[in-house]
PDB file of N, CA and C in Angstrom:
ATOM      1  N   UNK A   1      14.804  27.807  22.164  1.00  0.00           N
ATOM      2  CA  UNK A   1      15.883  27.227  21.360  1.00  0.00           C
ATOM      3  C   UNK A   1      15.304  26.178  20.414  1.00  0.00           C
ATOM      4  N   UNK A   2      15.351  26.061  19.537  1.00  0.00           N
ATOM      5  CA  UNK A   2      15.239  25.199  18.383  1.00  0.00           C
ATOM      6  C   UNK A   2      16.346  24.342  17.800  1.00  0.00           C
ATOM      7  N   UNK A   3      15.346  22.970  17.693  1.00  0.00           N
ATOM      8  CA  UNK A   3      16.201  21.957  17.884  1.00  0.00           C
ATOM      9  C   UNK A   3      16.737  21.418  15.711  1.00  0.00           C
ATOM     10  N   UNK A   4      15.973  22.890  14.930  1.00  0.00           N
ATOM     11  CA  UNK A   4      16.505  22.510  13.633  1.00  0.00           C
ATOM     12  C   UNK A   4      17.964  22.848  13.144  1.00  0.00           C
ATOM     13  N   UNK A   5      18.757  22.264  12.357  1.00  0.00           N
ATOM     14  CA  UNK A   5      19.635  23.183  12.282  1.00  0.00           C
ATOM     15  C   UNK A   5      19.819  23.393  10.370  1.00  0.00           C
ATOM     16  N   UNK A   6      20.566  24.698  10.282  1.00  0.00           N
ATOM     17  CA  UNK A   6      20.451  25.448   8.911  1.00  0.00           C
ATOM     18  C   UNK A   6      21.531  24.332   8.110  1.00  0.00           C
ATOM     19  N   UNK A   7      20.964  24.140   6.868  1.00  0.00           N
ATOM     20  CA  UNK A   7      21.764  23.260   6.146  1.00  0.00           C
ATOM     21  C   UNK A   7      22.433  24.582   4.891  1.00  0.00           C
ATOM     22  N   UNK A   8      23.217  25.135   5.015  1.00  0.00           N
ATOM     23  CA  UNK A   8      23.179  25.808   3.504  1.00  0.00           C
ATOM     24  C   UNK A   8      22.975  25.456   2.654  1.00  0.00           C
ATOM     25  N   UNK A   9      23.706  24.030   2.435  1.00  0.00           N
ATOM     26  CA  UNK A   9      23.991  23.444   0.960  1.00  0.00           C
ATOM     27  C   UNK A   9      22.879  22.467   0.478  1.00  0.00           C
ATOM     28  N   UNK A  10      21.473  22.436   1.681  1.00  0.00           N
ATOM     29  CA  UNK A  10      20.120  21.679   1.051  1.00  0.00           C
ATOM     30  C   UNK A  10      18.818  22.738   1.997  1.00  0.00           C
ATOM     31  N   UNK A  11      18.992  24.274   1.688  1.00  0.00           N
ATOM     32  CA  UNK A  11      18.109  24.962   2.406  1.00  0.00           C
ATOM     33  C   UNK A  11      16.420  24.428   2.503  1.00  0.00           C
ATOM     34  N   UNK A  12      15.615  24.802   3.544  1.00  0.00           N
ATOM     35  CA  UNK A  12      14.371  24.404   3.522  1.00  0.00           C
ATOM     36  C   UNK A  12      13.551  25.609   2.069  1.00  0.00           C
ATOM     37  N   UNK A  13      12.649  24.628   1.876  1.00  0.00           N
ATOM     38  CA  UNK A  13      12.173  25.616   0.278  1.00  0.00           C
ATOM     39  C   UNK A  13      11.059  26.493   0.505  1.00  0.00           C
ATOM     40  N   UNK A  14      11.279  27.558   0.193  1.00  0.00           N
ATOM     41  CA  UNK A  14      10.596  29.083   0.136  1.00  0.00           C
ATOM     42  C   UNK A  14       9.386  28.414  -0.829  1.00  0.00           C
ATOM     43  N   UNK A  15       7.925  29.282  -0.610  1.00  0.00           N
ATOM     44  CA  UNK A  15       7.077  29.065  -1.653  1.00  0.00           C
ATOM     45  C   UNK A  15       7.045  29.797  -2.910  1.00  0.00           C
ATOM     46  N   UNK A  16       8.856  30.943  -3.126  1.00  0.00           N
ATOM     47  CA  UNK A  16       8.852  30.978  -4.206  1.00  0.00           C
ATOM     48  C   UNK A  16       9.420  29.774  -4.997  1.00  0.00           C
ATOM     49  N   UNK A  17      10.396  28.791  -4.434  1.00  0.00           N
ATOM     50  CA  UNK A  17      11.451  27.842  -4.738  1.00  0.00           C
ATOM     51  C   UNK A  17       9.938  26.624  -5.313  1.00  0.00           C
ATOM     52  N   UNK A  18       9.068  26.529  -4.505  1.00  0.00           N
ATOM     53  CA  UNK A  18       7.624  26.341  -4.968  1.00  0.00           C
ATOM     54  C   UNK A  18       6.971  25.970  -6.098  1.00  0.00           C
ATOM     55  N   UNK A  19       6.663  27.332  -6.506  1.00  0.00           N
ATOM     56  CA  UNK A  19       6.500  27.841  -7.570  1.00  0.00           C
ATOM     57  C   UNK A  19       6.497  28.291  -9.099  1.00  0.00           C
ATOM     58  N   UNK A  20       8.491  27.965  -8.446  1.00  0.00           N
ATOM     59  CA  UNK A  20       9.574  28.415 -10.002  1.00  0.00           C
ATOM     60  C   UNK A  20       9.199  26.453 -10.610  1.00  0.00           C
ATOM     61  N   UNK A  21       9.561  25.235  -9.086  1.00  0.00           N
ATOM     62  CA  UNK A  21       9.497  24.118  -9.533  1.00  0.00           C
ATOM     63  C   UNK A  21       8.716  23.832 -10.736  1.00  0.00           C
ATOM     64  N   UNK A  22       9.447  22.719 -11.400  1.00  0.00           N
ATOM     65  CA  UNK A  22       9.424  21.700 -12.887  1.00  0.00           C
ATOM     66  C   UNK A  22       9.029  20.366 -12.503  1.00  0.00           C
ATOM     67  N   UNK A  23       8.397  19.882 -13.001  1.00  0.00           N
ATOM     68  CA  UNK A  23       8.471  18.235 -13.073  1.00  0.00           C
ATOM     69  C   UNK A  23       9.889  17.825 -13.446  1.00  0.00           C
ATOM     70  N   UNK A  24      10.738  16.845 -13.629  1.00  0.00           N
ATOM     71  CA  UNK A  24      11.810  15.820 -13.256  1.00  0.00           C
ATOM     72  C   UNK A  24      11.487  16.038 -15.323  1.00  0.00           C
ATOM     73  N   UNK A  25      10.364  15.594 -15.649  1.00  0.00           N
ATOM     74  CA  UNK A  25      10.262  15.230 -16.886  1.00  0.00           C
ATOM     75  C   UNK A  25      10.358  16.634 -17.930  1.00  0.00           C
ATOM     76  N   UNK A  26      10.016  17.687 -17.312  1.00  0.00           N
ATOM     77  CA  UNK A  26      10.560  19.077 -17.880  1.00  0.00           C
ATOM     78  C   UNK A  26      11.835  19.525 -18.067  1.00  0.00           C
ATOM     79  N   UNK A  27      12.464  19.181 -16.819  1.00  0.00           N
ATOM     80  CA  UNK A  27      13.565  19.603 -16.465  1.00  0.00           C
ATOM     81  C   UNK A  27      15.035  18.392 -17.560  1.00  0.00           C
ATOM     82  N   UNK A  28      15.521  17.194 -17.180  1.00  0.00           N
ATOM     83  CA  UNK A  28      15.536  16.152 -18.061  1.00  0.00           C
ATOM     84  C   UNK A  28      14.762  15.618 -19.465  1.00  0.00           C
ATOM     85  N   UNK A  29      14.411  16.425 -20.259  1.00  0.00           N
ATOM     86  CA  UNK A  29      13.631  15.709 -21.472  1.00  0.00           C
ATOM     87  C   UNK A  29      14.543  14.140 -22.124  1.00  0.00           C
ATOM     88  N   UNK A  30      15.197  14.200 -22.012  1.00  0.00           N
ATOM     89  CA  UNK A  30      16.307  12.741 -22.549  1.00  0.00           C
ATOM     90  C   UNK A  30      16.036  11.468 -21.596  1.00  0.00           C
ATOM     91  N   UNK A  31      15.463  11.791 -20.324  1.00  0.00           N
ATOM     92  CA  UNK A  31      15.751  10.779 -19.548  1.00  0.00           C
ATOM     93  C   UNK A  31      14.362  10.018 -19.727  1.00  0.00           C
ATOM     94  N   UNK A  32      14.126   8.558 -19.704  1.00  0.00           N
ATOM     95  CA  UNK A  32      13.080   7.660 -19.926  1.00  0.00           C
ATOM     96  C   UNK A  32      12.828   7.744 -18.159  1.00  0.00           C
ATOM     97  N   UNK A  33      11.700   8.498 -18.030  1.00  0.00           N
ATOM     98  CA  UNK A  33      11.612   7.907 -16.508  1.00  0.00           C
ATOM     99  C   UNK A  33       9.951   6.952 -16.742  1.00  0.00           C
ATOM    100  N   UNK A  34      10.224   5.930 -16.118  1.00  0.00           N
ATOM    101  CA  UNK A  34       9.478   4.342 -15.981  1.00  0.00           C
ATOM    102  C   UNK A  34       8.444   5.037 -15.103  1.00  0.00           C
ATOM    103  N   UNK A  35       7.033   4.728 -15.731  1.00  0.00           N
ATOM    104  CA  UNK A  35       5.959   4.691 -14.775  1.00  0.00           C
ATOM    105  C   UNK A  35       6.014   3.591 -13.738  1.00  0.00           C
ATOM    106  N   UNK A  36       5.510   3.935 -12.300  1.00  0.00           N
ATOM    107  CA  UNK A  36       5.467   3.116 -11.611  1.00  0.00           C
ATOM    108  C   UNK A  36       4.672   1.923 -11.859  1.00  0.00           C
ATOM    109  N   UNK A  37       4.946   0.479 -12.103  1.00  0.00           N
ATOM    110  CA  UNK A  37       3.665  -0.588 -12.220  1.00  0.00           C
ATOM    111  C   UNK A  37       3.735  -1.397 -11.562  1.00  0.00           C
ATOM    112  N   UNK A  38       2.168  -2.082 -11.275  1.00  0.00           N
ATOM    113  CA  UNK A  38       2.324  -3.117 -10.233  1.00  0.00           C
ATOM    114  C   UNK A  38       2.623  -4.007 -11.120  1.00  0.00           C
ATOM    115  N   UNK A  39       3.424  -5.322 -10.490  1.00  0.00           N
ATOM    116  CA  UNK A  39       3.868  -6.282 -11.242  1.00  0.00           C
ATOM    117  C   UNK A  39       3.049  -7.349 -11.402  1.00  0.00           C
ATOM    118  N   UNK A  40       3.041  -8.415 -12.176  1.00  0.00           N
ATOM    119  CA  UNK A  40       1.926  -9.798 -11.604  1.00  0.00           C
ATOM    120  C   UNK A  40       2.056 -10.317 -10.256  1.00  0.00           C
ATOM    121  N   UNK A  41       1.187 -10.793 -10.200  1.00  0.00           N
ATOM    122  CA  UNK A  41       0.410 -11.145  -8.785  1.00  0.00           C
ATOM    123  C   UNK A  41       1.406 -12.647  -8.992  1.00  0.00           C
ATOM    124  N   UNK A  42       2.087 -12.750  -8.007  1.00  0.00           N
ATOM    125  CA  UNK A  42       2.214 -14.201  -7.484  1.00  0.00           C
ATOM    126  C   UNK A  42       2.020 -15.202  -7.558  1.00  0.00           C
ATOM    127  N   UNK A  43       1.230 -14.864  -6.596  1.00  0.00           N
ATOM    128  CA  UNK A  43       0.155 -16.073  -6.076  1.00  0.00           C
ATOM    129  C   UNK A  43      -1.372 -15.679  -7.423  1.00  0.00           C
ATOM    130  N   UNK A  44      -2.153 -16.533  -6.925  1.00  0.00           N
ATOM    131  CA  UNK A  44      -3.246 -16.578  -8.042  1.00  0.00           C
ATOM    132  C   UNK A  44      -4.427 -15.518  -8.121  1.00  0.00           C
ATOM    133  N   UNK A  45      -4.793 -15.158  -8.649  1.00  0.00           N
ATOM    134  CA  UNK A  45      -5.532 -14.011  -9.044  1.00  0.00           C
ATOM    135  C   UNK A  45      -6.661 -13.807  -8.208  1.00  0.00           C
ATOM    136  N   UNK A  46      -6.970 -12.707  -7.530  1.00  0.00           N
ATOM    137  CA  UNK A  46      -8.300 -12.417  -5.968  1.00  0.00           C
ATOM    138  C   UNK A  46      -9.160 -11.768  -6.669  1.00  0.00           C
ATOM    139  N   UNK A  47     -10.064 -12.089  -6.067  1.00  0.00           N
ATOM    140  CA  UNK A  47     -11.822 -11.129  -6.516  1.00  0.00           C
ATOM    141  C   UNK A  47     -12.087 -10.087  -5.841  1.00  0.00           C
ATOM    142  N   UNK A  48     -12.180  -8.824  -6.056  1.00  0.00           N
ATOM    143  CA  UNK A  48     -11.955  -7.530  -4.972  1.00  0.00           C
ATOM    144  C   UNK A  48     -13.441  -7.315  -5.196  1.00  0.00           C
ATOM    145  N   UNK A  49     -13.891  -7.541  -3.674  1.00  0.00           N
ATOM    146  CA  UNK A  49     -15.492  -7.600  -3.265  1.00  0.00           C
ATOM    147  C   UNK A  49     -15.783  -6.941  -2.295  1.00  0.00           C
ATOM    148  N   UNK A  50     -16.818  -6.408  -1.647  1.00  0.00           N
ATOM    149  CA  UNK A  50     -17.464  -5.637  -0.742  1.00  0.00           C
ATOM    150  C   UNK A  50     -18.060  -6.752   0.274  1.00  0.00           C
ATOM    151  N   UNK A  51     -17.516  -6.616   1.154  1.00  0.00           N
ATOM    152  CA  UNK A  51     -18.918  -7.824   2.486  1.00  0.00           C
ATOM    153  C   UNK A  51     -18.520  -7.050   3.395  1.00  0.00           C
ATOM    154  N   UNK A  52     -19.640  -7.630   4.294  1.00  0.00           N
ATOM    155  CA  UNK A  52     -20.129  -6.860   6.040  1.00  0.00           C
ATOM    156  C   UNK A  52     -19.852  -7.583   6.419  1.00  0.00           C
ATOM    157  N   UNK A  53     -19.312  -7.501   7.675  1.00  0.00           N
ATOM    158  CA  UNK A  53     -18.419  -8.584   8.861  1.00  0.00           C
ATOM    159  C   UNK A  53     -18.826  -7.632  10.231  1.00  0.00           C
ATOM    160  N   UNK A  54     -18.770  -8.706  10.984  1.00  0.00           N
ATOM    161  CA  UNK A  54     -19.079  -8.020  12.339  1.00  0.00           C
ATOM    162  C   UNK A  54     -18.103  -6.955  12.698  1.00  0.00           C
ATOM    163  N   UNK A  55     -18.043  -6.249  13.425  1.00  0.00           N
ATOM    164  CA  UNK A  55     -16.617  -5.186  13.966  1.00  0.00           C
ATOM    165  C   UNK A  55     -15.928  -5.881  14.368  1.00  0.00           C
ATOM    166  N   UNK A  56     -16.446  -6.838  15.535  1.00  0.00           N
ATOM    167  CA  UNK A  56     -15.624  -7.868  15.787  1.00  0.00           C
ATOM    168  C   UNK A  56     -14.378  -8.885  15.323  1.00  0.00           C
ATOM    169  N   UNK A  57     -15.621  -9.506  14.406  1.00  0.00           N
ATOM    170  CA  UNK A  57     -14.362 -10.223  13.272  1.00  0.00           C
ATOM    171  C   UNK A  57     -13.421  -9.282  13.167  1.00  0.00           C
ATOM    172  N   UNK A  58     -12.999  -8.066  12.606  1.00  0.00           N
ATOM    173  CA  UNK A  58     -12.797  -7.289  11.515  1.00  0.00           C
ATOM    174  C   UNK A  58     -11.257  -6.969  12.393  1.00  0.00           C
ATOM    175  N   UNK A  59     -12.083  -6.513  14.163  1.00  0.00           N
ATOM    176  CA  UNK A  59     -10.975  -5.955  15.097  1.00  0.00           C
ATOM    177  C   UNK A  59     -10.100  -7.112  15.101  1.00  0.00           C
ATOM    178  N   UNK A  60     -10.614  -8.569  15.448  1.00  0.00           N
ATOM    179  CA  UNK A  60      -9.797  -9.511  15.961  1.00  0.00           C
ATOM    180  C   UNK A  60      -8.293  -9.352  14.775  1.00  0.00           C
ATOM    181  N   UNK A  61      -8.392  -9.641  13.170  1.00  0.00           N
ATOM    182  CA  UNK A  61      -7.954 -10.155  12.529  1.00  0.00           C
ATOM    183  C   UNK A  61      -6.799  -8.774  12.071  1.00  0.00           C
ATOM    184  N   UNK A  62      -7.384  -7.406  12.497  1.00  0.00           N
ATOM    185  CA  UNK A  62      -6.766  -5.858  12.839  1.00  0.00           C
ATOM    186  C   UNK A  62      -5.617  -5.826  13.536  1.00  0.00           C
ATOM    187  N   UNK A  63      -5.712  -6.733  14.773  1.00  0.00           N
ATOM    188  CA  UNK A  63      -4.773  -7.044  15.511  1.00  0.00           C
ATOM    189  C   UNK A  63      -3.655  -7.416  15.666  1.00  0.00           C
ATOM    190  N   UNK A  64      -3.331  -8.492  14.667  1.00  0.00           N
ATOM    191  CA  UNK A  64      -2.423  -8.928  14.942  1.00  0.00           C
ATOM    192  C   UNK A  64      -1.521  -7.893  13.620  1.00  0.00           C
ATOM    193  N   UNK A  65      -2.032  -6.805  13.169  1.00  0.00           N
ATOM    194  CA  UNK A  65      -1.047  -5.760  12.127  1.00  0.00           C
ATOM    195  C   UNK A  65      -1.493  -6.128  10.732  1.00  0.00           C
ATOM    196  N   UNK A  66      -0.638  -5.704  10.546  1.00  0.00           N
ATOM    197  CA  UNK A  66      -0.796  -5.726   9.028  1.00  0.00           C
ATOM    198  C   UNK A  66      -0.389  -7.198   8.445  1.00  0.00           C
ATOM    199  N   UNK A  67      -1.425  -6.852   6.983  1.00  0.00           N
ATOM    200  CA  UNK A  67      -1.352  -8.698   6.655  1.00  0.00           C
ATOM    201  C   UNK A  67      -2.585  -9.181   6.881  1.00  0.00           C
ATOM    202  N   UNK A  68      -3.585  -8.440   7.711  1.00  0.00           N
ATOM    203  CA  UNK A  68      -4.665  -9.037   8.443  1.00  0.00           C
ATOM    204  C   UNK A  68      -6.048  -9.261   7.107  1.00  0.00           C
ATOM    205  N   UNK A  69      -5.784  -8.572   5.864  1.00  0.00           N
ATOM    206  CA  UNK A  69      -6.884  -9.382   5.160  1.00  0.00           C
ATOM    207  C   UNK A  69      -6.497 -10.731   5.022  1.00  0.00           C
ATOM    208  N   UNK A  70      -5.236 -10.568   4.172  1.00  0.00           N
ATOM    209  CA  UNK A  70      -5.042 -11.819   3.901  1.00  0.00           C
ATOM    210  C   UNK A  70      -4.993 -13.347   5.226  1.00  0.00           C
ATOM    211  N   UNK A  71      -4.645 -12.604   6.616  1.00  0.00           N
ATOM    212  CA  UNK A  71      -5.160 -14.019   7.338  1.00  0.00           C
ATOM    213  C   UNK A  71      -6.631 -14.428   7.125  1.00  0.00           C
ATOM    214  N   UNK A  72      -7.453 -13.251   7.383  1.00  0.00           N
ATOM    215  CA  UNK A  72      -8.723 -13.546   6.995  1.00  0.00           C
ATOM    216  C   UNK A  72      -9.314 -14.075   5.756  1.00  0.00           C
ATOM    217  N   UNK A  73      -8.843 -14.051   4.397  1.00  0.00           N
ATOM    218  CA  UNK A  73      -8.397 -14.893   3.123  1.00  0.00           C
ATOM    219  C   UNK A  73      -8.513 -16.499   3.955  1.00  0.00           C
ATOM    220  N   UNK A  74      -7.035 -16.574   4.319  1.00  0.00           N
ATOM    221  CA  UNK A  74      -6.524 -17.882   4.834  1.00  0.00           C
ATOM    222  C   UNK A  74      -7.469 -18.719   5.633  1.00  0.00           C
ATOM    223  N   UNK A  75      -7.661 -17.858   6.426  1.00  0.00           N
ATOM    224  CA  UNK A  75      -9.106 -18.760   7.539  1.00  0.00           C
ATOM    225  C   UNK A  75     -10.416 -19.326   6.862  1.00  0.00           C
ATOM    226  N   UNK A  76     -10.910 -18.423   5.959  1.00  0.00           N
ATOM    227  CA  UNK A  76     -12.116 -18.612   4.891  1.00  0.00           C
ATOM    228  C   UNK A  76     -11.652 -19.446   3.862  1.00  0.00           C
ATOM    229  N   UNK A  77     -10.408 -19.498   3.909  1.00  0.00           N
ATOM    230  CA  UNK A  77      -9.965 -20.854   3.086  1.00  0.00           C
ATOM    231  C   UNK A  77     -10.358 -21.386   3.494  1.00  0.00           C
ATOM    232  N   UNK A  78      -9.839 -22.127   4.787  1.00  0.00           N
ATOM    233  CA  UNK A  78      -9.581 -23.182   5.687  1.00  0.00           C
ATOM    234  C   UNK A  78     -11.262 -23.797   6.005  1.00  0.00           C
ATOM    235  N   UNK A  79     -12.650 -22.879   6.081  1.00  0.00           N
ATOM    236  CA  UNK A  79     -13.561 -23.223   6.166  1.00  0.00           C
ATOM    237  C   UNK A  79     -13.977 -23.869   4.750  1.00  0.00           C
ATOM    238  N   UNK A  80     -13.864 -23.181   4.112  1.00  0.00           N
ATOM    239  CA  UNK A  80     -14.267 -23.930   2.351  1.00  0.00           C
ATOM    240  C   UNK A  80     -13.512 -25.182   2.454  1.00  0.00           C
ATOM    241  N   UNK A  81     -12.619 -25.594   2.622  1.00  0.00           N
ATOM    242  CA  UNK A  81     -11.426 -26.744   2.575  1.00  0.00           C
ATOM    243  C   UNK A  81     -12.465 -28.034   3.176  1.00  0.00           C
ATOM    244  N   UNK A  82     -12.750 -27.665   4.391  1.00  0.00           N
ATOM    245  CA  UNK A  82     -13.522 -28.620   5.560  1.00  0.00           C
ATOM    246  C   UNK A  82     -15.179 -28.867   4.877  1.00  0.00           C
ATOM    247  N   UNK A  83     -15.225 -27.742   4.657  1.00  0.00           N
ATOM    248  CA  UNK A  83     -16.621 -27.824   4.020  1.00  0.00           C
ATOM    249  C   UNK A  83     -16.834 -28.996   3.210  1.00  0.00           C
ATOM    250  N   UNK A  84     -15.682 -28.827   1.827  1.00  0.00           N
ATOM    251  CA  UNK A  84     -15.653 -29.675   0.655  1.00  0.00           C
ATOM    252  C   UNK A  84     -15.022 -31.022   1.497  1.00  0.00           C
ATOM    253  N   UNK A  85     -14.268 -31.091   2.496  1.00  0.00           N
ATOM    254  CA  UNK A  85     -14.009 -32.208   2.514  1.00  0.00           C
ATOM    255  C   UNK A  85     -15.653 -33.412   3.492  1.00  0.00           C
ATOM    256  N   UNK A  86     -16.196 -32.402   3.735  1.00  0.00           N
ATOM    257  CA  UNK A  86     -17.219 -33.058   4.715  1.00  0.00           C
ATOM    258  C   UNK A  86     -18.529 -33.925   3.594  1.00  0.00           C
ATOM    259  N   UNK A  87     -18.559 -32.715   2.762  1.00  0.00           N
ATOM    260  CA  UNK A  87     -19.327 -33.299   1.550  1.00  0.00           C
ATOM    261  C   UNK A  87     -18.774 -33.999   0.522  1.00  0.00           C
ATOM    262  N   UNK A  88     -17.939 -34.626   0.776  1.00  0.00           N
ATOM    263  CA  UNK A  88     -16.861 -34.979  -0.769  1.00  0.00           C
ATOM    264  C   UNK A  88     -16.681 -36.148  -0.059  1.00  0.00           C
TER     265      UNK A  88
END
């Protein structure tokens, strides 16, 4: 027994139904459809860099989900912060 059930009025699509398909922008020529864009950044502008970190580090900060570069951001703040304040 199968637990799908038949929709008539939104059937599952055949790979001819596939096939015949249009882009949105073929089909509508009048309509302005908006490329997706990322918007400005927020907060202040990041340097997208490559570094090696132990697995360790990497798992700990993995952990607690998502979000976890940016704690790791935050913490490497927090060392630069102490740093400058030790020498300053």
């Amino acid at each position: 027994m199968s637990d799908r059930v038949e929709d008539r009025d939104n059937p599952e699509w055949t790979e001819e139904m596939f096939r015949r398909a249009k882009p949105a922008r073929e089909m509508f020529p009048g309509v302005d459809f908006p490329r997706p864009k990322r918007g400005p950044q927020k907060a202040p502008t990041k340097v997208q860099t490559t570094i090696r970190l132990d697995p360790s580090v990497i798992a700990h900060f993995r952990e607690g989900g998502p979000g976890w570069q940016s704690r790791l951001n935050d913490e490497l703040l927090k060392v630069v912060a102490k740093a400058r304040r030790k020498a300053g």
